[in-house]
Every structure is written in structure tokens, then in C-alpha cells.
PDB file of N, CA and C in Angstrom:
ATOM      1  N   UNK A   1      66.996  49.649 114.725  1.00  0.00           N
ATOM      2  CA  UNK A   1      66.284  49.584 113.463  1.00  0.00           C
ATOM      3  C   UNK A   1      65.234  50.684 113.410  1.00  0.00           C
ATOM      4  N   UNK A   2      65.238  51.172 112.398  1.00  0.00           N
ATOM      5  CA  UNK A   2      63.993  52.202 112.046  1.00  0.00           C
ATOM      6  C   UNK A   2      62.661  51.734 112.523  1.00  0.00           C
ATOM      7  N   UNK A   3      61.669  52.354 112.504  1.00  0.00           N
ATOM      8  CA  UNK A   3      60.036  51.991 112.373  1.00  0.00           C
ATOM      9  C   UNK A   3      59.942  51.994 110.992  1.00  0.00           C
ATOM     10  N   UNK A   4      60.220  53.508 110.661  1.00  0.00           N
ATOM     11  CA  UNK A   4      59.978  53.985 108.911  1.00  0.00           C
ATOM     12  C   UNK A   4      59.803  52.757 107.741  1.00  0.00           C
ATOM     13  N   UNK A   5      58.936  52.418 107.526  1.00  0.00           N
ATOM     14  CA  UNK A   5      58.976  51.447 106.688  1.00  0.00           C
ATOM     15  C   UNK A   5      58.789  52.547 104.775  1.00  0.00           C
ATOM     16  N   UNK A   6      60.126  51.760 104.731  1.00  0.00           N
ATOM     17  CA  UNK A   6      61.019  52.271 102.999  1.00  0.00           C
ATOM     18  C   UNK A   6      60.398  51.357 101.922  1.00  0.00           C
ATOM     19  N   UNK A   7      59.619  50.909 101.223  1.00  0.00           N
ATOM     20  CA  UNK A   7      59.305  50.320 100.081  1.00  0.00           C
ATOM     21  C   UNK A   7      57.756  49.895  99.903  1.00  0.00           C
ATOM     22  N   UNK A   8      58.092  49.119  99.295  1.00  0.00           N
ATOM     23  CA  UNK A   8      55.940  48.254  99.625  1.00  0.00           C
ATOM     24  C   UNK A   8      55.611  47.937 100.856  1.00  0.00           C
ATOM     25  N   UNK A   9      54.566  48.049 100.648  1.00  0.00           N
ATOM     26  CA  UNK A   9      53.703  47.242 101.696  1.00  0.00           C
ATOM     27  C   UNK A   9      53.773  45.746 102.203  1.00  0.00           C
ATOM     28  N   UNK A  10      54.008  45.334 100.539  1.00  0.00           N
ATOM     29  CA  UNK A  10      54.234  43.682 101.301  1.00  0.00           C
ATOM     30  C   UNK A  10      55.254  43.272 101.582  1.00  0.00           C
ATOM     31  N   UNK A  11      56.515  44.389 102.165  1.00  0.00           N
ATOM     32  CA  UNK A  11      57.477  44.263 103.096  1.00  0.00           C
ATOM     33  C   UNK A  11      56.933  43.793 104.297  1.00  0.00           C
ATOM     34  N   UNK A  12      56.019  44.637 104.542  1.00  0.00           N
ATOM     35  CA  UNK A  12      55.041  44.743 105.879  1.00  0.00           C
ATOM     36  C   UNK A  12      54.802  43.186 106.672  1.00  0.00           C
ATOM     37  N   UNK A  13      54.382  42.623 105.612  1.00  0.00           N
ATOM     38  CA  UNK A  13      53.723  41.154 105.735  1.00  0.00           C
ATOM     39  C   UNK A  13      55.145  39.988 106.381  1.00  0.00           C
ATOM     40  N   UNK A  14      56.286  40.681 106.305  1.00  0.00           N
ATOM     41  CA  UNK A  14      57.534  40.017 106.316  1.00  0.00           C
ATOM     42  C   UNK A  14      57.739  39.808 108.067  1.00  0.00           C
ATOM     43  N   UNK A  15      58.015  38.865 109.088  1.00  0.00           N
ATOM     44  CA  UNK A  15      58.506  39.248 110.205  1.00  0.00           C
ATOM     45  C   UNK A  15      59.922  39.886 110.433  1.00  0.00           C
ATOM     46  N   UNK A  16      60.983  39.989 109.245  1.00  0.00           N
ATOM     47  CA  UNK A  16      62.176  40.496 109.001  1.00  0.00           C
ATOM     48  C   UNK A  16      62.078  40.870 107.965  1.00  0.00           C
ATOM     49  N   UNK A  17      63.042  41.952 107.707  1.00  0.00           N
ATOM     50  CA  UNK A  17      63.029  42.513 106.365  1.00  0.00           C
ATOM     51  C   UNK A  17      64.159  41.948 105.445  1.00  0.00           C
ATOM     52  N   UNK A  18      64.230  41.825 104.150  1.00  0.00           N
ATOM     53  CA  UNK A  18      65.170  41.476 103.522  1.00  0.00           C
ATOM     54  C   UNK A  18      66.510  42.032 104.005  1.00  0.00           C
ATOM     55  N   UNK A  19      66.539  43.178 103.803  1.00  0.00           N
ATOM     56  CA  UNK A  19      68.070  43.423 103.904  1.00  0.00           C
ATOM     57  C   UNK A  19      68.701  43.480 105.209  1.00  0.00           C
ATOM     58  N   UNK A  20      67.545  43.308 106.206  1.00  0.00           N
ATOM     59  CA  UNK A  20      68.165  43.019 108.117  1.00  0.00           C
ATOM     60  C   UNK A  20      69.393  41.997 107.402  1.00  0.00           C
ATOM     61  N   UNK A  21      68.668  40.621 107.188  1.00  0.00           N
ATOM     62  CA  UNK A  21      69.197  39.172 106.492  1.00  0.00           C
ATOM     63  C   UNK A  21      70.148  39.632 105.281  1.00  0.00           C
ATOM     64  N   UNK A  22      69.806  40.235 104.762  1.00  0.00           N
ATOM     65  CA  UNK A  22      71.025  40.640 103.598  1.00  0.00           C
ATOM     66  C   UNK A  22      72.639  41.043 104.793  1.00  0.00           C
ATOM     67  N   UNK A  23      72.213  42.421 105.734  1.00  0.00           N
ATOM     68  CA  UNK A  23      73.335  42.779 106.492  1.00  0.00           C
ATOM     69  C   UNK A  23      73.650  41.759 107.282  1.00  0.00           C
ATOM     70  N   UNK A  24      72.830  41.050 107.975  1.00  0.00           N
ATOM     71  CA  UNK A  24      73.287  39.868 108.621  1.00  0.00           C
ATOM     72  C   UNK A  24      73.873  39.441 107.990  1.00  0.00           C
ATOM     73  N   UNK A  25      74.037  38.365 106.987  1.00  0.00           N
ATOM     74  CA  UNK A  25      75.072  37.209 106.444  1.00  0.00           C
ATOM     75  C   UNK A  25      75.802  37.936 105.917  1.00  0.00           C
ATOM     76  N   UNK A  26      76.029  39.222 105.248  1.00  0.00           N
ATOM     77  CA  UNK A  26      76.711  39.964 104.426  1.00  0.00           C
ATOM     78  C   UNK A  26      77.047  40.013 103.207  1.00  0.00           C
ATOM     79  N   UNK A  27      75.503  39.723 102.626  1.00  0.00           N
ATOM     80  CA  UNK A  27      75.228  38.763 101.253  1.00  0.00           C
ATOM     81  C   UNK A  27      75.442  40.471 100.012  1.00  0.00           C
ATOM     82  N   UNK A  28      76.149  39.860  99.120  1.00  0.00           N
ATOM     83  CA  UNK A  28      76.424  40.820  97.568  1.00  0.00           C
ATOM     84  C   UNK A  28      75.522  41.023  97.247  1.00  0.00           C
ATOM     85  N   UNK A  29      75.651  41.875  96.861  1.00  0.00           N
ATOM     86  CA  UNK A  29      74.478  42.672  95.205  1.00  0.00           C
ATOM     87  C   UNK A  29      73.846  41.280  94.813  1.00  0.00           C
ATOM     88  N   UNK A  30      74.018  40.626  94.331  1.00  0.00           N
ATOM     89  CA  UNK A  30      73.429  39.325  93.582  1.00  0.00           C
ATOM     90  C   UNK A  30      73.192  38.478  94.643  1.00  0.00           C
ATOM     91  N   UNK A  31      73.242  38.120  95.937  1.00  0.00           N
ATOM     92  CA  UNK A  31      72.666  37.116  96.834  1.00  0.00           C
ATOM     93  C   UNK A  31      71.644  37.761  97.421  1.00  0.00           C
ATOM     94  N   UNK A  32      72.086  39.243  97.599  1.00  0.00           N
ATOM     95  CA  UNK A  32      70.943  40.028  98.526  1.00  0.00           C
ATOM     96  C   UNK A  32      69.822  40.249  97.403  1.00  0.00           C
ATOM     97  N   UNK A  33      69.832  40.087  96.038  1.00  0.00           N
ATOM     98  CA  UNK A  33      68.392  40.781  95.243  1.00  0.00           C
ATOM     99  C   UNK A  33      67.741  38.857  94.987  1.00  0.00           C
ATOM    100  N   UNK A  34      68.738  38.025  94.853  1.00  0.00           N
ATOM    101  CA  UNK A  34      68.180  36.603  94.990  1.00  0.00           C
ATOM    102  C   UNK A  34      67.213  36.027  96.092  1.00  0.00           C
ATOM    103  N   UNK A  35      67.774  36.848  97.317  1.00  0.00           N
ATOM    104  CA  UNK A  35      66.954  36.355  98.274  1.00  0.00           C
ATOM    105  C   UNK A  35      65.657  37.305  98.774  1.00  0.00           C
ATOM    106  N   UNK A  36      65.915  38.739  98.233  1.00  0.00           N
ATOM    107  CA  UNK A  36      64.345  39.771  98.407  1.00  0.00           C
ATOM    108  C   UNK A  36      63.689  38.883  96.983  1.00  0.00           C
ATOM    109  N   UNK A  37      64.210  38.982  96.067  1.00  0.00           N
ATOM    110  CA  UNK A  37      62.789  38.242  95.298  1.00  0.00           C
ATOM    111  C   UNK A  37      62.446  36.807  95.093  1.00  0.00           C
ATOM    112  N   UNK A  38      62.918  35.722  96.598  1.00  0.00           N
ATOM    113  CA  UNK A  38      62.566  34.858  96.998  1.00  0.00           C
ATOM    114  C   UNK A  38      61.401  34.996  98.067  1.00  0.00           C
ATOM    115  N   UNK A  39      61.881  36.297  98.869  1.00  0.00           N
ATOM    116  CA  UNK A  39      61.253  36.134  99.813  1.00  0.00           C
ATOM    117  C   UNK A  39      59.887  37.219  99.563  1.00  0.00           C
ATOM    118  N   UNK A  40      59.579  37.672  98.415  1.00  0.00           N
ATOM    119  CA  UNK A  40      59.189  38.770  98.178  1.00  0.00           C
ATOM    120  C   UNK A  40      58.053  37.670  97.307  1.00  0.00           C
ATOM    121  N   UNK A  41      58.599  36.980  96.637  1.00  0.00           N
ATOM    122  CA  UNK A  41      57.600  36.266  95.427  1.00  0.00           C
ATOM    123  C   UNK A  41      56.318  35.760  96.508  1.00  0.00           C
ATOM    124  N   UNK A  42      55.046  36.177  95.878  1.00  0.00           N
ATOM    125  CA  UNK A  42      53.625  35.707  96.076  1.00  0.00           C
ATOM    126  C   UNK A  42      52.631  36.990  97.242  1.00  0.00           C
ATOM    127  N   UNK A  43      53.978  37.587  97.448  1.00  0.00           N
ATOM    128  CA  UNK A  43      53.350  38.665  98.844  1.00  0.00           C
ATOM    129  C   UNK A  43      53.235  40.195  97.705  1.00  0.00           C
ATOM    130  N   UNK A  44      53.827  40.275  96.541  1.00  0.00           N
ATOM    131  CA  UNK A  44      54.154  41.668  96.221  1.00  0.00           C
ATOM    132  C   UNK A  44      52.767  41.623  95.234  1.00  0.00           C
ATOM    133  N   UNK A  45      51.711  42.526  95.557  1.00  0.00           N
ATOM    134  CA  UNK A  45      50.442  43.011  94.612  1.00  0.00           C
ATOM    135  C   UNK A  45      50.938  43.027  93.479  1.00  0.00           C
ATOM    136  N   UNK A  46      50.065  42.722  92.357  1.00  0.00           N
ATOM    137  CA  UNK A  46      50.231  43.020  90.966  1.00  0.00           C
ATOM    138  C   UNK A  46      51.659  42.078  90.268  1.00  0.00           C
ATOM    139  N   UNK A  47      52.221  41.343  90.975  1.00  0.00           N
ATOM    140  CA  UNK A  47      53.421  40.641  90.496  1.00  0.00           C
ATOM    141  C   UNK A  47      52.792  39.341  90.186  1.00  0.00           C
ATOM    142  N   UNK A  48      53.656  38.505  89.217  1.00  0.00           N
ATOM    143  CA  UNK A  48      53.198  37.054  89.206  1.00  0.00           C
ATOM    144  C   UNK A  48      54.552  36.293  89.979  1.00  0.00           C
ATOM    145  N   UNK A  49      54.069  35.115  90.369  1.00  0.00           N
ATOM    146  CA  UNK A  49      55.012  34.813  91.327  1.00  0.00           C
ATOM    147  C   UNK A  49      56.034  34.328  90.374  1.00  0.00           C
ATOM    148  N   UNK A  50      55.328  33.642  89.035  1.00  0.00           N
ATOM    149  CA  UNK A  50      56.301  32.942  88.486  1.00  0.00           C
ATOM    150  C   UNK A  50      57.931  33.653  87.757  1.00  0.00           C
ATOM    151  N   UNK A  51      57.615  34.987  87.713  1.00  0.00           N
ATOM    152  CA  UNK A  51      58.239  36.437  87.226  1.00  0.00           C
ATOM    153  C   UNK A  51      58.932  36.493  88.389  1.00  0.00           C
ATOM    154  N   UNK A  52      58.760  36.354  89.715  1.00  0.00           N
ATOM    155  CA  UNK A  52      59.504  37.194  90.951  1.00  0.00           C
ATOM    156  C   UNK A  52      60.482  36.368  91.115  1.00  0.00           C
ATOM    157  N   UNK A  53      60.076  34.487  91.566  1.00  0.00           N
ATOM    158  CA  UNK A  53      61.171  33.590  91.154  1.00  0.00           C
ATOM    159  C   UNK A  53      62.146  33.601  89.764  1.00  0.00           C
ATOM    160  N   UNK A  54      61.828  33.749  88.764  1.00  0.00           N
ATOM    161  CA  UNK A  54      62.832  34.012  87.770  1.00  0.00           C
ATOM    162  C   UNK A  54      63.386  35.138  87.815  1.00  0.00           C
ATOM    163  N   UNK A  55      63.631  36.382  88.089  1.00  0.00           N
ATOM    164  CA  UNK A  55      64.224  37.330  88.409  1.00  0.00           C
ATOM    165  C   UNK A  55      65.417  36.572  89.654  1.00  0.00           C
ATOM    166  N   UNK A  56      64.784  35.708  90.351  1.00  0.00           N
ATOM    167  CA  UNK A  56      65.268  35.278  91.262  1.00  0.00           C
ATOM    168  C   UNK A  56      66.225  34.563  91.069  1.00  0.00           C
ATOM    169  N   UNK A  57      65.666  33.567  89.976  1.00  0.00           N
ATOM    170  CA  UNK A  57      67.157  32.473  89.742  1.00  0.00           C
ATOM    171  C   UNK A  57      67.967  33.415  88.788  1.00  0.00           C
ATOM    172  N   UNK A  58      67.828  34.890  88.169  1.00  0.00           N
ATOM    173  CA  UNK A  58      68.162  35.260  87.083  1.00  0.00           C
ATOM    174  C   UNK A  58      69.487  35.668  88.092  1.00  0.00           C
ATOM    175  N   UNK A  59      69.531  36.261  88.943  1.00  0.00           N
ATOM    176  CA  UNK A  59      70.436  36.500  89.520  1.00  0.00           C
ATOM    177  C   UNK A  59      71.208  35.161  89.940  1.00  0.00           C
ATOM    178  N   UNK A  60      70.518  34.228  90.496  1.00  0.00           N
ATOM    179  CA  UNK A  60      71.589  32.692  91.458  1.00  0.00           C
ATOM    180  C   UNK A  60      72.045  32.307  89.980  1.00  0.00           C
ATOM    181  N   UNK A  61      71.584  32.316  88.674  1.00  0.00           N
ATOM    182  CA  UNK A  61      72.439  32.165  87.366  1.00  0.00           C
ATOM    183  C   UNK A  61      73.971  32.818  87.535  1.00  0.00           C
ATOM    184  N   UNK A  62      74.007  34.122  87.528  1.00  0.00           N
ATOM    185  CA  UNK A  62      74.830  34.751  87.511  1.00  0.00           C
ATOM    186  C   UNK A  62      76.214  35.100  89.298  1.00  0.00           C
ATOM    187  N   UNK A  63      75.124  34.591  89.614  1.00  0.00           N
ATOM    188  CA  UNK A  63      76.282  34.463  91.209  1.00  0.00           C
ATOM    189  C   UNK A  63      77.339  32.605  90.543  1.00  0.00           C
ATOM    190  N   UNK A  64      76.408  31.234  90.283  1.00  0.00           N
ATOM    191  CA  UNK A  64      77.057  30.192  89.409  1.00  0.00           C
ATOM    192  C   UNK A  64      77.926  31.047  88.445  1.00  0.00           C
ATOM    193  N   UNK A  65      77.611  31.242  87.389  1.00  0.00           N
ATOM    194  CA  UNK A  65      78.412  31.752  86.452  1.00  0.00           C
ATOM    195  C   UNK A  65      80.163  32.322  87.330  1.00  0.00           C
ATOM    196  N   UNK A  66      79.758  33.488  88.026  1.00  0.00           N
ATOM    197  CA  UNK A  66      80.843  33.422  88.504  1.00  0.00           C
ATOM    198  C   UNK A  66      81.687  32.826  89.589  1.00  0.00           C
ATOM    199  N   UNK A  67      81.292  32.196  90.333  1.00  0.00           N
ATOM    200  CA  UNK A  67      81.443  31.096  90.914  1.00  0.00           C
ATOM    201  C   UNK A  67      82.319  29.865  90.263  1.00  0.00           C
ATOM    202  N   UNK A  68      81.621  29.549  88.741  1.00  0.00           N
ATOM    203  CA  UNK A  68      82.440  28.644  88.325  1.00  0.00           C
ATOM    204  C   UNK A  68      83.742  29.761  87.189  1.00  0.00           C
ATOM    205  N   UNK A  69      83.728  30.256  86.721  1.00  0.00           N
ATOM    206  CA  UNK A  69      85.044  31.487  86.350  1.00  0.00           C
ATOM    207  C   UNK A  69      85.830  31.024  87.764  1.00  0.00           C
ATOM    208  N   UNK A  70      85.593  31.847  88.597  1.00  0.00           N
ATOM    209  CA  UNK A  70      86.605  31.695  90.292  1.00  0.00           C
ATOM    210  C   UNK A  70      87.168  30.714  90.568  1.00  0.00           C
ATOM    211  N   UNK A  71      86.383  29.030  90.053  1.00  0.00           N
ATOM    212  CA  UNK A  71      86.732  27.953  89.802  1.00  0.00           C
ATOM    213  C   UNK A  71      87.676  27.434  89.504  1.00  0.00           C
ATOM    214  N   UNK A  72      87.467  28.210  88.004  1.00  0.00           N
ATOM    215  CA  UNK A  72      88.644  27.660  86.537  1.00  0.00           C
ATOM    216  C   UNK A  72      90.112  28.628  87.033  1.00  0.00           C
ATOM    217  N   UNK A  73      90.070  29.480  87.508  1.00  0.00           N
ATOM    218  CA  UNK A  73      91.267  30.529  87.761  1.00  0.00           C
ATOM    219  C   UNK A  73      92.152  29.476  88.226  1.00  0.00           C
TER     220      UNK A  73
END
């Protein structure tokens, strides 16, 4: 793993970084941005938390959505 720390600061505050855990489980576009702005909500300056969680479910909306499509097939 790098040192180089790539984004905010309140990555910093993290003992793992999102996307270690993103490459670990081998989570999509839409699980991996669900779970940085889970794990991101209340640590990121100038954000409201209540904004970082809805971005959050805005995506777990759309992972359901297709989920249930994959369903009906």
C-alpha cells in the first residue's frame, strides 16, 4: 500500500481506507461509493452528515432497483 495519501484529510481519520475494503470484497461502482459515503459521513469538513448518508442510500436505491430487475428476469 502507498503512504501517499490521495483525497481529504478525513480519509486520514479512517484506520482503513475505503477502497482497501472496496478491493477487498470486490464491491461495484455503486457498493463501493455506498460504503465511502457511509464511512465518510460526519468525518468530511464542511459536509452535513445528513447529505453524505443520502448520497449514500441514493446509491443502495439504485444497487435494489437493480437487484430487483435481475429478480423479475
Amino acid at each position: 500500500m502507498s503512504e501517499k495519501q490521495i483525497g481529504g484529510d478525513h480519509y486520514e481519520q479512517m484506520p482503513i481506507m475505503p477502497f482497501q475494503i472496496i478491493d477487498a470484497f470486490g464491491l461495484d461502482f455503486y457498493a463501493g461509493n455506498a460504503l465511502k459515503y457511509l464511512l465518510r459521513a460526519g468525518r468530511k469538513p464542511g459536509t452535513d452528515v445528513v447529505e453524505e448518508l443520502k448520497k449514500a442510500r441514493h446509491y443502495l436505491d439504485e444497487m435494489i432497483t437493480r437487484a430487483e430487475q435481475e429478480h423479475t428476469r
